[in-house]
C-alpha atoms as a PDB file:
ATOM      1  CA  UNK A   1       2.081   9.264  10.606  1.00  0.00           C
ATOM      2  CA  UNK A   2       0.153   9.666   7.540  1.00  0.00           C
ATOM      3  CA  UNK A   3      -3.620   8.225   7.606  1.00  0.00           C
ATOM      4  CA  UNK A   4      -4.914   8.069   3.934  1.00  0.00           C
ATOM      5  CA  UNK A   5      -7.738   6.281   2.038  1.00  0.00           C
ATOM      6  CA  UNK A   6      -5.559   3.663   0.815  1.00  0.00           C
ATOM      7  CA  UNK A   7      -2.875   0.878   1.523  1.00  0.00           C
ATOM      8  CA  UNK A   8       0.962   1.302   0.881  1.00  0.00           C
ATOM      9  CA  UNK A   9       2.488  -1.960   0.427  1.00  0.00           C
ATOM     10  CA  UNK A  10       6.416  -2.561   0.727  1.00  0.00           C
ATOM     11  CA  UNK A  11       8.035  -1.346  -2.409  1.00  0.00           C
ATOM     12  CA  UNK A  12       4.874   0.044  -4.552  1.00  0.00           C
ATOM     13  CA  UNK A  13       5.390   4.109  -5.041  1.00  0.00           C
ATOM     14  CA  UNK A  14       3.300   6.491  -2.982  1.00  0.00           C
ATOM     15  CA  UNK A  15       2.323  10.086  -5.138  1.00  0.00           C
ATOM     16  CA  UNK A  16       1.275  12.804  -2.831  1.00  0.00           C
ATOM     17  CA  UNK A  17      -0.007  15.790  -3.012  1.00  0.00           C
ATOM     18  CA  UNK A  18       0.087  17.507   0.720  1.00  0.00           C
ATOM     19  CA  UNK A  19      -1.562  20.499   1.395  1.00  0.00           C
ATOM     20  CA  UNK A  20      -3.484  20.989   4.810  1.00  0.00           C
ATOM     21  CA  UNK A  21      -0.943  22.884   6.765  1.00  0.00           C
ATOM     22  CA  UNK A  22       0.132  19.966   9.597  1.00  0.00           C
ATOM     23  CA  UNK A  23       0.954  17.209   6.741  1.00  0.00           C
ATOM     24  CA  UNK A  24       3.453  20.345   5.415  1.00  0.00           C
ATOM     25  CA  UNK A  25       5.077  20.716   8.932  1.00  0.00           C
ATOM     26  CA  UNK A  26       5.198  16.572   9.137  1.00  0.00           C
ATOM     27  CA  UNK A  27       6.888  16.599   5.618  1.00  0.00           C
ATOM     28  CA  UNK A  28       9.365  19.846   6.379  1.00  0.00           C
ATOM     29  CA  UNK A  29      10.045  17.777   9.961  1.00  0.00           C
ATOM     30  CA  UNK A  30      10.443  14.428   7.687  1.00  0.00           C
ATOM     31  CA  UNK A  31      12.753  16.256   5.254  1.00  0.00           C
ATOM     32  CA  UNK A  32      15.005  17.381   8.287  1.00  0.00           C
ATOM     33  CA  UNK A  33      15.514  14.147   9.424  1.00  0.00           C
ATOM     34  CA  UNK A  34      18.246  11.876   7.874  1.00  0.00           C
ATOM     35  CA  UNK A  35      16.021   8.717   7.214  1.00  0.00           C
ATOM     36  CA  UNK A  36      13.431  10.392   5.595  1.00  0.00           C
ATOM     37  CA  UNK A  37      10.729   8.128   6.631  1.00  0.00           C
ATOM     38  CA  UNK A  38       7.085   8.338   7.661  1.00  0.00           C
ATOM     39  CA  UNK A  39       4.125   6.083   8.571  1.00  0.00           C
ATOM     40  CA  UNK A  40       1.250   5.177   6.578  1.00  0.00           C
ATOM     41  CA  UNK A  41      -1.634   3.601   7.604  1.00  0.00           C
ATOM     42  CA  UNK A  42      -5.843   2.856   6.425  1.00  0.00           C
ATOM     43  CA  UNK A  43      -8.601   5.370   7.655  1.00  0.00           C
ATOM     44  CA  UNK A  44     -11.011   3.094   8.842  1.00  0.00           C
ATOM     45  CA  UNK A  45     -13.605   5.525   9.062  1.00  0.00           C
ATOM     46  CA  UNK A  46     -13.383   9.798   8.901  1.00  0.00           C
ATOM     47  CA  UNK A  47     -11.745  11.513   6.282  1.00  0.00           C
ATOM     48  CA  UNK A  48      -8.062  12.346   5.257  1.00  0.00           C
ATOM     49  CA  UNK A  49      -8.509  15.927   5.693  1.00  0.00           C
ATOM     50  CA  UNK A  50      -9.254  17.651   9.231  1.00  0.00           C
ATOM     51  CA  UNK A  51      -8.628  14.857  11.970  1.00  0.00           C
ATOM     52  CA  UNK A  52     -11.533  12.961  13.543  1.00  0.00           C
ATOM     53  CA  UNK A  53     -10.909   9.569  11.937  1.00  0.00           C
ATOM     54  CA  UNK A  54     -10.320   5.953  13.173  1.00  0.00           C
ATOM     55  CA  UNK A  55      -7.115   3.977  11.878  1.00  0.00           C
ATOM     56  CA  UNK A  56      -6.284   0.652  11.123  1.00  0.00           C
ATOM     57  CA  UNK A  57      -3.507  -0.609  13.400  1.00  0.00           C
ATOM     58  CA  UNK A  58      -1.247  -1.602  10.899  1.00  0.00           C
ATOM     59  CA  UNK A  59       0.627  -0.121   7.703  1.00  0.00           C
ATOM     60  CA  UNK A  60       3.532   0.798   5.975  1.00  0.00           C
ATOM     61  CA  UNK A  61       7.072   2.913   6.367  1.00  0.00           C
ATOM     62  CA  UNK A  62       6.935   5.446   3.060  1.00  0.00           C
ATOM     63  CA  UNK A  63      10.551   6.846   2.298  1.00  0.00           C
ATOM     64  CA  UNK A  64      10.349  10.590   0.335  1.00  0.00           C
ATOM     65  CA  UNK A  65      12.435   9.762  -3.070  1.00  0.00           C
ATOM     66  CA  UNK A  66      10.954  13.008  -4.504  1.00  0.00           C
ATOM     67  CA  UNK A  67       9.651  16.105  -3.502  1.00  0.00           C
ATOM     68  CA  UNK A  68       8.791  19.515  -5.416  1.00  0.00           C
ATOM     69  CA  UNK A  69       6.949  22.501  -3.242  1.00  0.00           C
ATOM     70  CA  UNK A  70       5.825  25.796  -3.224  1.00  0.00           C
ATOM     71  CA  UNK A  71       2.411  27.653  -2.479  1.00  0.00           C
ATOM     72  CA  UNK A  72       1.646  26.329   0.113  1.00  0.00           C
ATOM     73  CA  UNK A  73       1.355  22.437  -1.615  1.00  0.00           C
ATOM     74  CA  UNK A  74       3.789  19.541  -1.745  1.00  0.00           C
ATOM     75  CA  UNK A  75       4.337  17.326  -4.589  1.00  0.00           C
ATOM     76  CA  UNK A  76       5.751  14.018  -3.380  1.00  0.00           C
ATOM     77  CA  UNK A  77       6.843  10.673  -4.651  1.00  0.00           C
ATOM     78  CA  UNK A  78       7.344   8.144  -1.784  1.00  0.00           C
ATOM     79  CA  UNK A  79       7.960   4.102  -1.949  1.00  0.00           C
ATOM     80  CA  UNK A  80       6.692   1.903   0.878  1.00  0.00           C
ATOM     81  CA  UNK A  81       9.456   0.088   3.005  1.00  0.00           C
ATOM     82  CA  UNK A  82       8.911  -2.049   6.170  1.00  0.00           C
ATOM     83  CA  UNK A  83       6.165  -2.716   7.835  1.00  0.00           C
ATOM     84  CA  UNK A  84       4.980  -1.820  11.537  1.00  0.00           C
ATOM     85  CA  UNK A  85       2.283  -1.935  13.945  1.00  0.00           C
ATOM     86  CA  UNK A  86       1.046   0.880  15.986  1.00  0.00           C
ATOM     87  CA  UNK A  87       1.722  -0.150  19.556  1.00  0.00           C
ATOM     88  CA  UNK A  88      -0.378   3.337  20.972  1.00  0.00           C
ATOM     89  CA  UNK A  89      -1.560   6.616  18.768  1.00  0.00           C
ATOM     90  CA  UNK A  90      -0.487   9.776  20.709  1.00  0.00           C
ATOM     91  CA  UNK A  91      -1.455  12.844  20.322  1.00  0.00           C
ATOM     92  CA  UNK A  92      -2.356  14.329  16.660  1.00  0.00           C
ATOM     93  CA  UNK A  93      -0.717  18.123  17.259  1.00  0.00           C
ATOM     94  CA  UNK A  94       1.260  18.915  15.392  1.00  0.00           C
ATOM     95  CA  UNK A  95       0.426  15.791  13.009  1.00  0.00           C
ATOM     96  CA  UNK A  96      -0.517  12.482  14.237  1.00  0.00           C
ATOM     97  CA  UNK A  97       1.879  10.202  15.878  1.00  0.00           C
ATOM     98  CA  UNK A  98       1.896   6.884  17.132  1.00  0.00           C
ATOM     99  CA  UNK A  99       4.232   4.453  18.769  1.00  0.00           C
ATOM    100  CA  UNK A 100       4.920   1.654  16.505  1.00  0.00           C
ATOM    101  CA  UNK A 101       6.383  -1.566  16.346  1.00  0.00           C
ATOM    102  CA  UNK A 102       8.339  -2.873  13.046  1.00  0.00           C
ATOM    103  CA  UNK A 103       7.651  -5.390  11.604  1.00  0.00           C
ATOM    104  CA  UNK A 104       9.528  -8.507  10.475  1.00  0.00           C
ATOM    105  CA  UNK A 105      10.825  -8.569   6.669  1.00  0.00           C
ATOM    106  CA  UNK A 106       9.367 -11.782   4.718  1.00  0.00           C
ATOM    107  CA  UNK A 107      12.009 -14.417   4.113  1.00  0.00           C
ATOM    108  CA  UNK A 108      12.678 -15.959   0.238  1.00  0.00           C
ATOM    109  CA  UNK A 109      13.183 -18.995   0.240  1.00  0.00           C
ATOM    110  CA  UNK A 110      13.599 -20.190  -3.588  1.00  0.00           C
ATOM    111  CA  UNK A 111      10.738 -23.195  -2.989  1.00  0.00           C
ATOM    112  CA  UNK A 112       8.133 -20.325  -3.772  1.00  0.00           C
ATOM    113  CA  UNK A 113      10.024 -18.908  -7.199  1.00  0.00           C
ATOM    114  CA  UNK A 114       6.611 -21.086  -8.833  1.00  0.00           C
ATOM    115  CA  UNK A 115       4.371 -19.693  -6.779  1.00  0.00           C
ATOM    116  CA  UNK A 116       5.467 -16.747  -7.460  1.00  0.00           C
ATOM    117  CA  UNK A 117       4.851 -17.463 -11.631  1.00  0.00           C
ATOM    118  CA  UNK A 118       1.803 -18.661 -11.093  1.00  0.00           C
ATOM    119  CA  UNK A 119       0.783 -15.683  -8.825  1.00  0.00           C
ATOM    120  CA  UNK A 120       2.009 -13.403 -11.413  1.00  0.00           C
ATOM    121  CA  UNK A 121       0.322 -14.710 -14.412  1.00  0.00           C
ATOM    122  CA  UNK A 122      -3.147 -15.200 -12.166  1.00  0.00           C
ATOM    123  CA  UNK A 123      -2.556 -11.174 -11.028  1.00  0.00           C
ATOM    124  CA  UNK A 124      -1.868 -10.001 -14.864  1.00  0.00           C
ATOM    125  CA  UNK A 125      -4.842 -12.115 -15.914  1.00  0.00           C
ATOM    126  CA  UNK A 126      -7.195 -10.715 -13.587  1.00  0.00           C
ATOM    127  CA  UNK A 127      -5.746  -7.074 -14.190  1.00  0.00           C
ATOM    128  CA  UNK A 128      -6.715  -7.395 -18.091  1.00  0.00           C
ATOM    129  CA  UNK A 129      -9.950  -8.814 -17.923  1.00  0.00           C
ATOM    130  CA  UNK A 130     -11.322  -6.983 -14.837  1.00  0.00           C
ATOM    131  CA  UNK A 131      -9.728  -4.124 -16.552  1.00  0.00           C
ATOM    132  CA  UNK A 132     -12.701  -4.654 -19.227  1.00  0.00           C
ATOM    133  CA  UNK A 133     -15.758  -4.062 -16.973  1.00  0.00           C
ATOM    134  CA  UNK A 134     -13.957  -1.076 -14.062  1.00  0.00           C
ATOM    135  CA  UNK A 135     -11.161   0.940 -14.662  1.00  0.00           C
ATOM    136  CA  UNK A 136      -7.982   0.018 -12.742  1.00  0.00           C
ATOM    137  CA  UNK A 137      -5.322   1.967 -11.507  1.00  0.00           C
ATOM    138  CA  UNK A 138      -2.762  -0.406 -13.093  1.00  0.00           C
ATOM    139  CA  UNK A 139      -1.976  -2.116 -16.196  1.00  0.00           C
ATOM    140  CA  UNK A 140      -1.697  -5.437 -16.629  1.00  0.00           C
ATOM    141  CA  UNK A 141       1.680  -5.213 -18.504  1.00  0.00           C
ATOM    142  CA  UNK A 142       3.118  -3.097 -15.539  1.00  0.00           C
ATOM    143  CA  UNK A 143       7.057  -3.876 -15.030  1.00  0.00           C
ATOM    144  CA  UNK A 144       8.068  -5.236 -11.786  1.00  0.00           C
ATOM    145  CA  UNK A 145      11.066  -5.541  -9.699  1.00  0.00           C
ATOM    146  CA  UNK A 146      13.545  -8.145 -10.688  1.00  0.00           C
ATOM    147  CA  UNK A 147      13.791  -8.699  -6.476  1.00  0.00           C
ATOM    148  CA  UNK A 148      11.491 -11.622  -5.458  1.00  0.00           C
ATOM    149  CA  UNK A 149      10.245 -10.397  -2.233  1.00  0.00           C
ATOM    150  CA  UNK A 150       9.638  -6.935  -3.378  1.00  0.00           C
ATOM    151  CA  UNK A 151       8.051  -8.358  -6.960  1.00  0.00           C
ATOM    152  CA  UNK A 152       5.790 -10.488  -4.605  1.00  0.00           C
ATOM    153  CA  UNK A 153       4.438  -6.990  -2.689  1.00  0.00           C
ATOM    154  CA  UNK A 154       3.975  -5.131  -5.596  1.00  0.00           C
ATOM    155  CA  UNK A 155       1.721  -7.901  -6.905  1.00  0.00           C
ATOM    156  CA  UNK A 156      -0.096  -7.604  -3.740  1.00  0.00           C
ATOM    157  CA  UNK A 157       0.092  -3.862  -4.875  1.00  0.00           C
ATOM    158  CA  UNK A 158      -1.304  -3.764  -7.842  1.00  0.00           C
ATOM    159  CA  UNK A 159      -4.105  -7.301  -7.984  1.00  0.00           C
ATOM    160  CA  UNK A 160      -7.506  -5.497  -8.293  1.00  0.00           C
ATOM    161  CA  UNK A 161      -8.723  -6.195  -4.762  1.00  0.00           C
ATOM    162  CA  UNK A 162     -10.114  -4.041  -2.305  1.00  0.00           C
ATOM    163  CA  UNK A 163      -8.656  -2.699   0.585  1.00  0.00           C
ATOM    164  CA  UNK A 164      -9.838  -4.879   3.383  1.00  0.00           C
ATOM    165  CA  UNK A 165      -8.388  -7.698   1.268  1.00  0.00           C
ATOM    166  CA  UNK A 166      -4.854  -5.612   1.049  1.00  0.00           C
ATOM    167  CA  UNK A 167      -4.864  -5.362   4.814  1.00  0.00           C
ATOM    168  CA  UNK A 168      -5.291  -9.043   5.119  1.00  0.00           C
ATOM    169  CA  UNK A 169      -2.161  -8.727   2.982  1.00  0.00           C
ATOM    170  CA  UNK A 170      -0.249  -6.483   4.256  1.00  0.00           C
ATOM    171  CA  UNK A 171      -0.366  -8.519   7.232  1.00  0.00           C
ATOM    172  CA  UNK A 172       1.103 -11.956   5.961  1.00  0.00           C
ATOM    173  CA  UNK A 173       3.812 -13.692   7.729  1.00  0.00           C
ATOM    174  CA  UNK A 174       5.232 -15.483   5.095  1.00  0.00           C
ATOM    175  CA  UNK A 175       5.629 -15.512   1.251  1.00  0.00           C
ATOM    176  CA  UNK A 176       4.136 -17.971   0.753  1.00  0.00           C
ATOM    177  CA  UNK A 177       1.020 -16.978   2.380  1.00  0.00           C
ATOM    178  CA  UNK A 178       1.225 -13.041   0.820  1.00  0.00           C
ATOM    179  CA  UNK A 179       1.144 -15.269  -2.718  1.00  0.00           C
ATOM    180  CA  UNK A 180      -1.535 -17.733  -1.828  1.00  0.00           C
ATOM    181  CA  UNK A 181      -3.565 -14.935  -0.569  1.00  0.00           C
ATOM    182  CA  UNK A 182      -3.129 -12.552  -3.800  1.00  0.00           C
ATOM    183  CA  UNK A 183      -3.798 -15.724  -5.980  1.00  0.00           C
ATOM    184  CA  UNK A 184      -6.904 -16.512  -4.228  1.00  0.00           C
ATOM    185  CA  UNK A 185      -8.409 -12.886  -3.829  1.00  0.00           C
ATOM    186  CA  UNK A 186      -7.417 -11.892  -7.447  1.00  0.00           C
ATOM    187  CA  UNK A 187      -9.603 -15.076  -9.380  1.00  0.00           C
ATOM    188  CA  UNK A 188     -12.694 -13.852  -6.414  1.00  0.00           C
ATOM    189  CA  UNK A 189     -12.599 -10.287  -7.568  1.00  0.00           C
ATOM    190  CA  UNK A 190     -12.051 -11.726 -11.079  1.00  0.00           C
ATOM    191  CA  UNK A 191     -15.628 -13.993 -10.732  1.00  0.00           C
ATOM    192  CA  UNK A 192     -16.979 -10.367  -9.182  1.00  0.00           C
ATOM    193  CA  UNK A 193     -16.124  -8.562 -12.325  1.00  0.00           C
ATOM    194  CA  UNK A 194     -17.792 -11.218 -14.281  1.00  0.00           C
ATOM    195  CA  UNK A 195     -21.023 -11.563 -12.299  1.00  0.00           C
ATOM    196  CA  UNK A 196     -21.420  -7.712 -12.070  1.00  0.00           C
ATOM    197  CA  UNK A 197     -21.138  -7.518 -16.175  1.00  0.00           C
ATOM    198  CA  UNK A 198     -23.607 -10.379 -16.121  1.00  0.00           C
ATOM    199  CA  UNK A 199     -26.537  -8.052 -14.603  1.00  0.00           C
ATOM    200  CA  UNK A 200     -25.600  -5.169 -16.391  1.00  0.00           C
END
């Protein structure tokens, strides 16, 4: 298990840059293994670095698709696959480790294909003009996959919400609700961006 200050949704890439010695023995222990798969999850509270924080109880598979190391540092690129809930955490030596429960993949059902449009245009909307008041980690013109399940996570991925509203996301139980959900959150932080540059 990996605890960092941000969520992984299904299919959006994962960089990493691992250097505190037990996150090197979980990756060389990862890199042994045939599935090359690890858990990701929210800090709650604490920090990345040196143990002592609380975890949200639910988060992400992250599959290594590329990895460069040397001096003591690892330069990953991971993508985020199922989903799973943390049943129990065990003990954190060597690296933390829980018992987890996967979770079930969403179903398409081609009823939401406009819901899906109109997500997308509301997310790419809200990415340019919120784009003009903070800076955002990702354009509004980013290219998506052509699948409609993953396309719907990585709009979850990449709307300019926080990240208690992209737990309440990662946690949907249907597409239709993960859309609804990243529709609704991306025109609030939208009227946020607005009313902040409106005192400023």
């Amino acid at each position: 298990m990996f605890p960092l200050g941000s969520v992984l949704m299904p299919a959006m890439p994962l960089p990493l840059r691992v250097f505190e010695p037990r996150y090197l023995s979980m990756l060389d222990a990862v890199l042994d293994r045939e599935t090359l798969d690890f858990g990701v999850v929210l800090i709650e509270r604490g920090h990345e670095v040196g143990g002592g924080d609380a975890r949200f109880g639910v988060g992400t598979m992250a599959r290594v698709e590329q990895v460069e190391t040397g001096a003591g540092l690892a330069a990953l690129v991971a993508r985020g696959s199922r989903r799973f809930t943390v049943d129990a955490w065990l003990l954190d030596d060597p690296w933390p480790q829980a018992e987890v429960t996967i979770v079930d993949e969403l179903q398409w059902h081609e009823d939401d294909r406009a819901l899906l449009e109109a997500t997308e245009r509301v997310v790419r909307q809200s990415l340019a003009q919120v784009s003009e008041f903070i800076d955002t980690v990702w354009e509004s013109t980013v290219e998506l996959s052509k699948d409609p399940i993953d396309r719907s996570w990585q709009l979850a991925g990449i709307a300019p919400v926080g990240q208690m509203e992209q737990i309440d996301l990662l946690s949907s139980t249907s597409v239709e609700q993960l859309l609804t959900t990243i529709d609704t959150q991306s025109r609030a932080a939208l009227e946020t961006a607005h009313l902040r540059a409106d005192l400023t």
